[in-house]
N, C-alpha and C. Protein backbone atom coordinates (compact mmCIF):
# COMPACT_ATOMS: atom_id res chain seq x y z
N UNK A 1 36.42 42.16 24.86
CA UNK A 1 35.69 41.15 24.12
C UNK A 1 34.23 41.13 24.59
N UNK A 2 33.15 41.17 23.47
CA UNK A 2 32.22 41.22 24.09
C UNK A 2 31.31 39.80 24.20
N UNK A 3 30.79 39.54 24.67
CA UNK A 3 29.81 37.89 25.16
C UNK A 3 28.78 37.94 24.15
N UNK A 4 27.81 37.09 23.53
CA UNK A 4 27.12 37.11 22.94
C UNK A 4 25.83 37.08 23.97
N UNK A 5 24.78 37.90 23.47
CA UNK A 5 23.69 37.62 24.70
C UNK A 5 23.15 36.12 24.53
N UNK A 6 22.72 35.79 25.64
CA UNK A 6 22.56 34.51 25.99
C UNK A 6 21.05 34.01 24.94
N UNK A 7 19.88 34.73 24.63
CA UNK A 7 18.84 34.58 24.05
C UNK A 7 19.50 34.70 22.47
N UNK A 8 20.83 35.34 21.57
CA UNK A 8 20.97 35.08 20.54
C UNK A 8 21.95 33.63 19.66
N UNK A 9 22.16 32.99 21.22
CA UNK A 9 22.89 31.84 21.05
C UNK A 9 21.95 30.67 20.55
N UNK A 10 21.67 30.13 19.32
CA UNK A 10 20.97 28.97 19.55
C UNK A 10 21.35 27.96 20.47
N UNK A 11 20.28 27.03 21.27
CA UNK A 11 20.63 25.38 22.08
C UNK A 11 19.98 24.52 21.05
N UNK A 12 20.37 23.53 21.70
CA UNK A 12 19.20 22.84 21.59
C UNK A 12 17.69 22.86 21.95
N UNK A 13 17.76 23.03 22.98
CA UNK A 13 16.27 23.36 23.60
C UNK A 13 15.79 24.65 22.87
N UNK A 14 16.13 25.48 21.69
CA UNK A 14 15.48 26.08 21.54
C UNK A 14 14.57 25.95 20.21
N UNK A 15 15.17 25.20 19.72
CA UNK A 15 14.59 24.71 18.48
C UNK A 15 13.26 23.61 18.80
N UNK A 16 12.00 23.89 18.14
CA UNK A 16 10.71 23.23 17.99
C UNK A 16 11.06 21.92 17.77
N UNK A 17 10.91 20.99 18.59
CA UNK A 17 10.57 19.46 18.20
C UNK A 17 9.47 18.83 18.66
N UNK A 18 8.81 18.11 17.83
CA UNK A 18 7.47 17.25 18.14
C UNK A 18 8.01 16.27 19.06
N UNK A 19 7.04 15.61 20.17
CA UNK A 19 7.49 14.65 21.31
C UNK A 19 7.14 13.30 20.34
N UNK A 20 6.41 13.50 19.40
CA UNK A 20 6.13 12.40 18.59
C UNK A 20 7.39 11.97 17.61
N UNK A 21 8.07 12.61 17.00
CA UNK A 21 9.13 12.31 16.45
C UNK A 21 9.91 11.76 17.42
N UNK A 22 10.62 11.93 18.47
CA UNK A 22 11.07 11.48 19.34
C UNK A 22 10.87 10.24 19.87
N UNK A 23 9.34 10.56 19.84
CA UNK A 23 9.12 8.88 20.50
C UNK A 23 9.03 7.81 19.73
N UNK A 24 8.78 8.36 17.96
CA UNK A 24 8.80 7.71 17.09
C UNK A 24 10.20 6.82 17.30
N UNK A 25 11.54 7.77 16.98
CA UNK A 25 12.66 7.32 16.94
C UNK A 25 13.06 6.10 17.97
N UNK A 26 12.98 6.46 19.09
CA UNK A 26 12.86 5.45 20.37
C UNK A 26 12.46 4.33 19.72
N UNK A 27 10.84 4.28 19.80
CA UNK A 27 10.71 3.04 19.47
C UNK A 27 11.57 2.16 18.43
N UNK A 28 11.53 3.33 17.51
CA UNK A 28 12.37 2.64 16.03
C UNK A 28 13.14 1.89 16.52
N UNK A 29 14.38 2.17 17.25
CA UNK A 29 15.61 2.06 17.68
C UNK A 29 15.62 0.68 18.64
N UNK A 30 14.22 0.80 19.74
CA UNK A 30 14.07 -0.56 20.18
C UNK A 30 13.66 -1.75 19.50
N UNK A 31 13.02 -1.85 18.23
CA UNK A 31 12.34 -2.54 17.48
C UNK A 31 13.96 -3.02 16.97
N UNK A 32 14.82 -2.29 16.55
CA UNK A 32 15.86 -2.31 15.59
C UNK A 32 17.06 -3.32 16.49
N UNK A 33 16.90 -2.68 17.82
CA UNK A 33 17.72 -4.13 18.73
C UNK A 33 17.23 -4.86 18.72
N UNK A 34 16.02 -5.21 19.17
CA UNK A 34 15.61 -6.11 19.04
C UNK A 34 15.71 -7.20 18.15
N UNK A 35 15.93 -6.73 16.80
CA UNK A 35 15.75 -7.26 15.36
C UNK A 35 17.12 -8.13 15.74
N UNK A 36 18.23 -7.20 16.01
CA UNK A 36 19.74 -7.28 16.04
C UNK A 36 19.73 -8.69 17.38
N UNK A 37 18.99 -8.57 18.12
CA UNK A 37 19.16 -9.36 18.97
C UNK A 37 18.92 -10.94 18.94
N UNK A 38 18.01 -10.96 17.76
CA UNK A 38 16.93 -12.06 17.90
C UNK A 38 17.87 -12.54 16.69
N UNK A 39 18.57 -11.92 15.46
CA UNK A 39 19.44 -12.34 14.48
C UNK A 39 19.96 -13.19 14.80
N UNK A 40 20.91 -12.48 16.41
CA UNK A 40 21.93 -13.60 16.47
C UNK A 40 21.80 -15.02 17.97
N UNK A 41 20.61 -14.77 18.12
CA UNK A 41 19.88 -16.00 18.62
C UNK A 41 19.19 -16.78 18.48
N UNK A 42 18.67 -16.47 16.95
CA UNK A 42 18.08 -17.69 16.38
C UNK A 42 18.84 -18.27 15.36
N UNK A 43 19.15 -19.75 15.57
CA UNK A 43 19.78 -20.66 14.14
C UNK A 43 19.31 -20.52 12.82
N UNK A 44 19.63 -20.52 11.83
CA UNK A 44 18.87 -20.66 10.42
C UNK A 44 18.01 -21.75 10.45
N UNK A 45 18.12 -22.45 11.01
CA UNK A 45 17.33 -24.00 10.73
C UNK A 45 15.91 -23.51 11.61
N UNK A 46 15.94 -22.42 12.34
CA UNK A 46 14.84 -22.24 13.24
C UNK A 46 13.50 -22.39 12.35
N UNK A 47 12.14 -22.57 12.46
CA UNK A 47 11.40 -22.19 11.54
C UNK A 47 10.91 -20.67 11.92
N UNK A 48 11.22 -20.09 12.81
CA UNK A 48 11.17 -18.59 13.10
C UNK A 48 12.34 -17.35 12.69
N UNK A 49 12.83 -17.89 11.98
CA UNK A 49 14.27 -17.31 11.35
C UNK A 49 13.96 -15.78 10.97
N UNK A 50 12.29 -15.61 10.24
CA UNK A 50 11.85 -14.68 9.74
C UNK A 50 11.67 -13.73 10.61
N UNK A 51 11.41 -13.32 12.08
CA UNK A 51 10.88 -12.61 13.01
C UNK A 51 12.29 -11.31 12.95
N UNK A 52 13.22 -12.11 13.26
CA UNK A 52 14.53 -11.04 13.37
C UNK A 52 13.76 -9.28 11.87
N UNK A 53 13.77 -10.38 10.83
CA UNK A 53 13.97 -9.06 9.68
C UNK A 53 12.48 -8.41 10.12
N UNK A 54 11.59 -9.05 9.87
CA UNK A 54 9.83 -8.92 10.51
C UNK A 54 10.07 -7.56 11.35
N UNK A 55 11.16 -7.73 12.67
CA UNK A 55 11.37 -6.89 13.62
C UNK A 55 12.28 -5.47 12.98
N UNK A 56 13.02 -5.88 11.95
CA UNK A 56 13.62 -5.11 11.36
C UNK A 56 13.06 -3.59 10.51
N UNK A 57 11.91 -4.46 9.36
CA UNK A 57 11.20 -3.86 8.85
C UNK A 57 10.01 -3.41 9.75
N UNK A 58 9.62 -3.62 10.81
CA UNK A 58 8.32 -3.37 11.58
C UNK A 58 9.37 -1.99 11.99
N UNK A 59 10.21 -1.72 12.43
CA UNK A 59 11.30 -0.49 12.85
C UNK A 59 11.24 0.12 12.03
N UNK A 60 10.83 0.32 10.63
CA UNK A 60 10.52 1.61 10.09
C UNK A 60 9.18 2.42 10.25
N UNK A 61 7.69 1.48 10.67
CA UNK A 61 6.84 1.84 10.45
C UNK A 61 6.32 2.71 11.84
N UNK A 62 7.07 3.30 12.94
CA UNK A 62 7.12 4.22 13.60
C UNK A 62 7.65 5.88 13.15
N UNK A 63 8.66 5.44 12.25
CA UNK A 63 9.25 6.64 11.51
C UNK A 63 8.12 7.03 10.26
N UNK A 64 7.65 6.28 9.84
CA UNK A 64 6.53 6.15 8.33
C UNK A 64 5.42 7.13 8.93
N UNK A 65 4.92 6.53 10.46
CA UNK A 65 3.91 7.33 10.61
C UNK A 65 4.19 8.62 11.10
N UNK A 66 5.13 9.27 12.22
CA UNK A 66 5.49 10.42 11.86
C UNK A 66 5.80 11.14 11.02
N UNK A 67 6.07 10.36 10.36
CA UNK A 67 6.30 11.36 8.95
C UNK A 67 5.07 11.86 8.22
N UNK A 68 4.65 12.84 7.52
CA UNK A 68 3.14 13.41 6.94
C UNK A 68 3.10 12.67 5.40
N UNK A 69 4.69 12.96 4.70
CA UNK A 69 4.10 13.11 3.47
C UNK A 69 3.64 11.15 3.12
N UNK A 70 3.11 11.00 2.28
CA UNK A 70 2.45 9.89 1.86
C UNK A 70 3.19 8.82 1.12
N UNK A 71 4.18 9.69 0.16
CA UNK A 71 5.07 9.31 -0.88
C UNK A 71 5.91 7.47 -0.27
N UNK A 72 6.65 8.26 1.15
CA UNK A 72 7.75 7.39 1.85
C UNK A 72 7.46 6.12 2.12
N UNK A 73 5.98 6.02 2.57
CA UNK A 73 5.09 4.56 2.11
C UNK A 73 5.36 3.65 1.18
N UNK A 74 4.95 4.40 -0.15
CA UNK A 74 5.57 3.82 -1.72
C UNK A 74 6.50 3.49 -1.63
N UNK A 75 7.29 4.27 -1.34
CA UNK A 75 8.95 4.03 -1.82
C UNK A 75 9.51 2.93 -0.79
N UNK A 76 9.18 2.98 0.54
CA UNK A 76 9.95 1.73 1.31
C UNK A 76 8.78 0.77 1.08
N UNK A 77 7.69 0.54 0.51
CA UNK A 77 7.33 -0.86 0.33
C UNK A 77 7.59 -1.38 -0.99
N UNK A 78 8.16 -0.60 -2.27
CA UNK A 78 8.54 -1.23 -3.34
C UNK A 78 9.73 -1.50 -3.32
N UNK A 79 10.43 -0.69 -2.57
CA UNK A 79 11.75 -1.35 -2.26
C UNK A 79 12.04 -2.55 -1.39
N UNK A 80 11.11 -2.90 -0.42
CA UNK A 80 11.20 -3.91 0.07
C UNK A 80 10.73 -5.32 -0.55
N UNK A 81 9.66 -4.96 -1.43
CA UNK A 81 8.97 -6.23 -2.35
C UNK A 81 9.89 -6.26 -3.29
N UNK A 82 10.63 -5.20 -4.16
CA UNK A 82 12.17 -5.82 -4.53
C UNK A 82 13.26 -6.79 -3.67
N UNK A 83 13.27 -6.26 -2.83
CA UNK A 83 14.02 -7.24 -1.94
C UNK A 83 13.66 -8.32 -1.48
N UNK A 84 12.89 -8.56 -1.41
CA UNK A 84 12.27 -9.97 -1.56
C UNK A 84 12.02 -10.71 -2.62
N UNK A 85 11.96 -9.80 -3.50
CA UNK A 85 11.79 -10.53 -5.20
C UNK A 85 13.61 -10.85 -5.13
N UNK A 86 14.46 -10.03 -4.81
CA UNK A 86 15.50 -10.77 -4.86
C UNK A 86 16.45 -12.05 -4.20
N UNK A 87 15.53 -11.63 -2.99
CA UNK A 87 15.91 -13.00 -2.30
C UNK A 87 15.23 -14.25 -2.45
N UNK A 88 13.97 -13.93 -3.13
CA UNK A 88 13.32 -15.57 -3.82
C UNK A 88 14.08 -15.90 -4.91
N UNK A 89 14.55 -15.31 -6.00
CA UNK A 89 15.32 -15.21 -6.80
C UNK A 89 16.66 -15.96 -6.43
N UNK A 90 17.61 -15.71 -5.39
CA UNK A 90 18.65 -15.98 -4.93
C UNK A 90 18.40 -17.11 -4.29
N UNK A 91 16.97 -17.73 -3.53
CA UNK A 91 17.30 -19.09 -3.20
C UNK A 91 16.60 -20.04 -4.15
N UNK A 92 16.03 -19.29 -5.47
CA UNK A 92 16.12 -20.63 -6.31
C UNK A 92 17.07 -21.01 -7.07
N UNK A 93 18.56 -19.83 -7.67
CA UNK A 93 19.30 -20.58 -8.29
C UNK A 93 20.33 -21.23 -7.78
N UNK A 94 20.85 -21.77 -8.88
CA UNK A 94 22.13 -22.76 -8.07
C UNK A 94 23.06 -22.09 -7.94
N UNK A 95 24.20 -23.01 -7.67
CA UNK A 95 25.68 -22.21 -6.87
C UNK A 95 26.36 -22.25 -7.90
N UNK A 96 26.75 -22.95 -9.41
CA UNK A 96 26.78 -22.50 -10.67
C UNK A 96 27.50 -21.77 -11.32
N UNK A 97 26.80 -20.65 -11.15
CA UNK A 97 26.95 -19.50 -11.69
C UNK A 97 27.59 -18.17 -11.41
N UNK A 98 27.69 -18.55 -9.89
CA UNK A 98 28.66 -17.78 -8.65
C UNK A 98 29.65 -18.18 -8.59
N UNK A 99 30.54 -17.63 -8.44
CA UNK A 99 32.11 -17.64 -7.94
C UNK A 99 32.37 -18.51 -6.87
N UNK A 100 33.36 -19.29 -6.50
CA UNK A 100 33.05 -19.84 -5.43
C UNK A 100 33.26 -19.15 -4.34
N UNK A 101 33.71 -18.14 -4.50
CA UNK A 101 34.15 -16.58 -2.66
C UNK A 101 32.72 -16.57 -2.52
N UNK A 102 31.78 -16.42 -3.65
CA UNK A 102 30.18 -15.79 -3.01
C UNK A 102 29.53 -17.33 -2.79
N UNK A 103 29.54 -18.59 -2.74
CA UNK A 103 29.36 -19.65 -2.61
C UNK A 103 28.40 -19.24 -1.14
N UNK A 104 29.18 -18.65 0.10
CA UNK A 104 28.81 -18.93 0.95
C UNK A 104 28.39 -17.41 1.54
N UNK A 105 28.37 -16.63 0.85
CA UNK A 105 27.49 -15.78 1.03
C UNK A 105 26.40 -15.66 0.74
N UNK A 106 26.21 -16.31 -0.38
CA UNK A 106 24.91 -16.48 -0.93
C UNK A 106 24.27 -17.34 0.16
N UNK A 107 24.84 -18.05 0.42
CA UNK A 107 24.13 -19.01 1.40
C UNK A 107 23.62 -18.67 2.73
N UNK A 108 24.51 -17.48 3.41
CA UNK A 108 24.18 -16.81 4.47
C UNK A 108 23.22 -16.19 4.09
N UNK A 109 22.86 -15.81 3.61
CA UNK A 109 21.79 -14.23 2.70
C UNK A 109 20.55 -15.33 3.05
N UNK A 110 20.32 -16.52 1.84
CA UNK A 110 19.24 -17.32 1.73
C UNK A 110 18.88 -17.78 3.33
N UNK A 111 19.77 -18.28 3.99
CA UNK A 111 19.44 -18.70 5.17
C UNK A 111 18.78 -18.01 6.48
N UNK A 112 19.65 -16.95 6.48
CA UNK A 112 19.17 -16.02 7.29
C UNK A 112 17.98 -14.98 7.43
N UNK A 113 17.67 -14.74 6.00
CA UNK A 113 16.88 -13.50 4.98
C UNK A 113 15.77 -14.37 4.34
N UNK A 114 14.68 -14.76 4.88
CA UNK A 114 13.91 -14.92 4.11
C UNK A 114 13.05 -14.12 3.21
N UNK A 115 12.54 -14.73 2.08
CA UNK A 115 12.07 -13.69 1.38
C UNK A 115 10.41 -13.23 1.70
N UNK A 116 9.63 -13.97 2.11
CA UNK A 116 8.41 -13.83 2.44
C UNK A 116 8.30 -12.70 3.72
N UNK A 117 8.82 -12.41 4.60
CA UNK A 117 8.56 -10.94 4.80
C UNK A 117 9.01 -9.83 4.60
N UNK A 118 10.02 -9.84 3.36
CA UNK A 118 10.25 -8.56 2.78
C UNK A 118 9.22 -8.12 1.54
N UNK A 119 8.24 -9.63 1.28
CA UNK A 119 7.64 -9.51 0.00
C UNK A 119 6.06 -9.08 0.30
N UNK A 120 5.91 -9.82 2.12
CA UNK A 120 4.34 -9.36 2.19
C UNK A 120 4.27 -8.00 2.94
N UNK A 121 5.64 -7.74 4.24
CA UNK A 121 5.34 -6.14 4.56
C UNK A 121 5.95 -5.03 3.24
N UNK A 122 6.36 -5.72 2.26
CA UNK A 122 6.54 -4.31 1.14
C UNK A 122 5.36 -3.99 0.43
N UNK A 123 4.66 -5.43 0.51
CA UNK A 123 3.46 -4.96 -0.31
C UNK A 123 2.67 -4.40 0.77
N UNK A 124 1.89 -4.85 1.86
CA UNK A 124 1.04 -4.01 2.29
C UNK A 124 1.19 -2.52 2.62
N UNK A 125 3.10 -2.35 2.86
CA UNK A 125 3.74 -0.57 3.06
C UNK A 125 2.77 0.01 1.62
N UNK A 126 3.70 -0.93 0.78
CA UNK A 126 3.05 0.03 -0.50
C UNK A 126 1.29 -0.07 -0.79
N UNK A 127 1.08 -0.75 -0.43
CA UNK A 127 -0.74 -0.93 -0.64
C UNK A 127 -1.31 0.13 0.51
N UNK A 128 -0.50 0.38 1.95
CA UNK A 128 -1.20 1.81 2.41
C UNK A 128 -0.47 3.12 2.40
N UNK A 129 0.81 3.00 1.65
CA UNK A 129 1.46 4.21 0.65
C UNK A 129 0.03 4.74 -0.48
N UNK A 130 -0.17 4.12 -1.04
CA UNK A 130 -0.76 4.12 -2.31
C UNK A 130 -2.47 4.26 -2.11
N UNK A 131 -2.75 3.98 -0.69
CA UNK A 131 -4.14 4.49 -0.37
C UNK A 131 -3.89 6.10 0.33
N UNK A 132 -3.30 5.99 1.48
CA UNK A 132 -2.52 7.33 1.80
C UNK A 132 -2.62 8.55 0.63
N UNK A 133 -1.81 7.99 -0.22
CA UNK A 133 -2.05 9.40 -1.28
C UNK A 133 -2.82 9.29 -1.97
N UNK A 134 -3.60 8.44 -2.46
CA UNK A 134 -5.01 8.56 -3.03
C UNK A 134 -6.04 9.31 -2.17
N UNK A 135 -5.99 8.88 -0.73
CA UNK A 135 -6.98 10.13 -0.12
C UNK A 135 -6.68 10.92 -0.14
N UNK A 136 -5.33 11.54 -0.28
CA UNK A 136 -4.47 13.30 -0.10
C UNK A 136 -4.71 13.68 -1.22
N UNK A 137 -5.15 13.01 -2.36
CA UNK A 137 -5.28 13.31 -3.71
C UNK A 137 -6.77 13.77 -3.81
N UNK A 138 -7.08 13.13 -3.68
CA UNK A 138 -9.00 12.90 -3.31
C UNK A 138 -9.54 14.18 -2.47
N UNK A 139 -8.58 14.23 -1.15
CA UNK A 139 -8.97 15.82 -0.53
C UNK A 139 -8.74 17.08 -0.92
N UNK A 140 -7.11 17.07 -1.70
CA UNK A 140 -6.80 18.17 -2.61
C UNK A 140 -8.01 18.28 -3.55
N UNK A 141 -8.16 17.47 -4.59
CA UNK A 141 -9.19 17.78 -4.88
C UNK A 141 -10.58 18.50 -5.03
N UNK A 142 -10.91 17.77 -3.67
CA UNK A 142 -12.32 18.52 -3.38
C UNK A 142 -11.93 20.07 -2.77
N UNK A 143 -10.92 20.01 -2.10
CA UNK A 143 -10.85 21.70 -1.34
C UNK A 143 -10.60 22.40 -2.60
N UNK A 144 -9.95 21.81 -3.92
CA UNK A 144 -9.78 22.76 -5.01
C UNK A 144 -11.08 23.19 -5.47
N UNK A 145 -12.06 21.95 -5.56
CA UNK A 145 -13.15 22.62 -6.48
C UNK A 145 -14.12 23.31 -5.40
N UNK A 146 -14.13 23.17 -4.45
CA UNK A 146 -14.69 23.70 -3.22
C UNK A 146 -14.26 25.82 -3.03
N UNK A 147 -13.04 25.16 -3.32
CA UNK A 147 -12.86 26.63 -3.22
C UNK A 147 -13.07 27.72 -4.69
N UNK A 148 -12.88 26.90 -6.23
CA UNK A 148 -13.42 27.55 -7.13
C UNK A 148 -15.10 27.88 -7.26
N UNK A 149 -15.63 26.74 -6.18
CA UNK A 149 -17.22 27.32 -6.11
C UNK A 149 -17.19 28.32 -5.10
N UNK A 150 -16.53 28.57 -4.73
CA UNK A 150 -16.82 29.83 -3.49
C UNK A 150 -16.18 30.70 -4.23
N UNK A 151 -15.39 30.69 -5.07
CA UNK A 151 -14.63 32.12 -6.30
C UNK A 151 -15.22 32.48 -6.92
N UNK A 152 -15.95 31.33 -7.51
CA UNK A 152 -17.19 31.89 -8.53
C UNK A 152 -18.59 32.12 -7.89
N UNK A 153 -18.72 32.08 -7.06
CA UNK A 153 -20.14 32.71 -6.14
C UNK A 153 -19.50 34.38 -5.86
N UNK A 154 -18.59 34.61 -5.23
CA UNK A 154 -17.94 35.67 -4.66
C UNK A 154 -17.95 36.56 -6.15
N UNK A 155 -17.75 36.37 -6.99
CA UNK A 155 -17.49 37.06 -8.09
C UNK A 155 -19.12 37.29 -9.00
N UNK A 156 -19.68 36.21 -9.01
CA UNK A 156 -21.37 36.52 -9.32
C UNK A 156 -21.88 37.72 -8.34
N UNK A 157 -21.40 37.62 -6.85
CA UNK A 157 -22.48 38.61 -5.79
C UNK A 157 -21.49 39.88 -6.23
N UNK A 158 -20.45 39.70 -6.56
CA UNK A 158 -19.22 41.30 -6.40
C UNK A 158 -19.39 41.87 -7.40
């Protein structure tokens, strides 16, 4: 039987990773206990009730910035200003219209989940999503026409 040589085995260690992704994740992950922690130590009645999710959503924006492309901005701040559009939504109607099993889920949701920081960090994600790729747009741009003036000079002297 023969052994595989030791340099055609992938490890781990052999594969390229940024120390920034890494440390991105970390943090994420501490932000994310944290979130978990503070959930279940603050009462609903607190007027700080909001900090837990605050801490929640602030745990993505370590992963956002390692990341390059621009897009992921957009997309987790409109999804989050949905989610907040749904939870303002959910604590203005009545109990009504619900079943009574969701009676008190609904009620956990409203209590716990406020809607005002899923509604102001989705918008500002998406307000520097949406500048983000407007400058990537803006630079594509110019290197495009930048480089058709140097095609068409090269081709006038050739």
């Amino acid at each position: 039987m023969v052994e595989p040589e030791a340099s055609s085995v992938p490890s781990g260690t052999d594969f390229p990773k940024k120390r920034s992704h890494k440390t991105a994740a970390i943090v994420s992950c501490v932000l994310w206990v944290i979130s978990l922690i503070l959930s279940f130590a603050i009462p609903p009645t607190s007027p700080y009730i909001w900090v837990p999710d605050v801490f929640l959503l602030i745990g993505f924006v370590p992963l956002l910035f390692s990341w390059s492309p621009s897009w992921p901005w957009l997309v987790f701040g409109v999804l989050n200003f949905l989610i907040g559009c749904f939870l303002l939504l959910l604590s203005c109607l009545d109990d009504a219209p619900f079943p009574k099993e969701l009676h008190a889920g609904k009620h956990h949701i409203v209590e716990y989940h406020p809607w005002a920081p899923w509604m102001i960090l989705g918008l500002l994600a998406a307000l520097f999503g949406l500048g983000r790729m407007t400058k990537n747009i803006v630079r594509w741009i110019i290197v495009k026409q930048r480089a058709k003036a140097a095609n068409a000079v090269v081709s006038r002297d050739g």
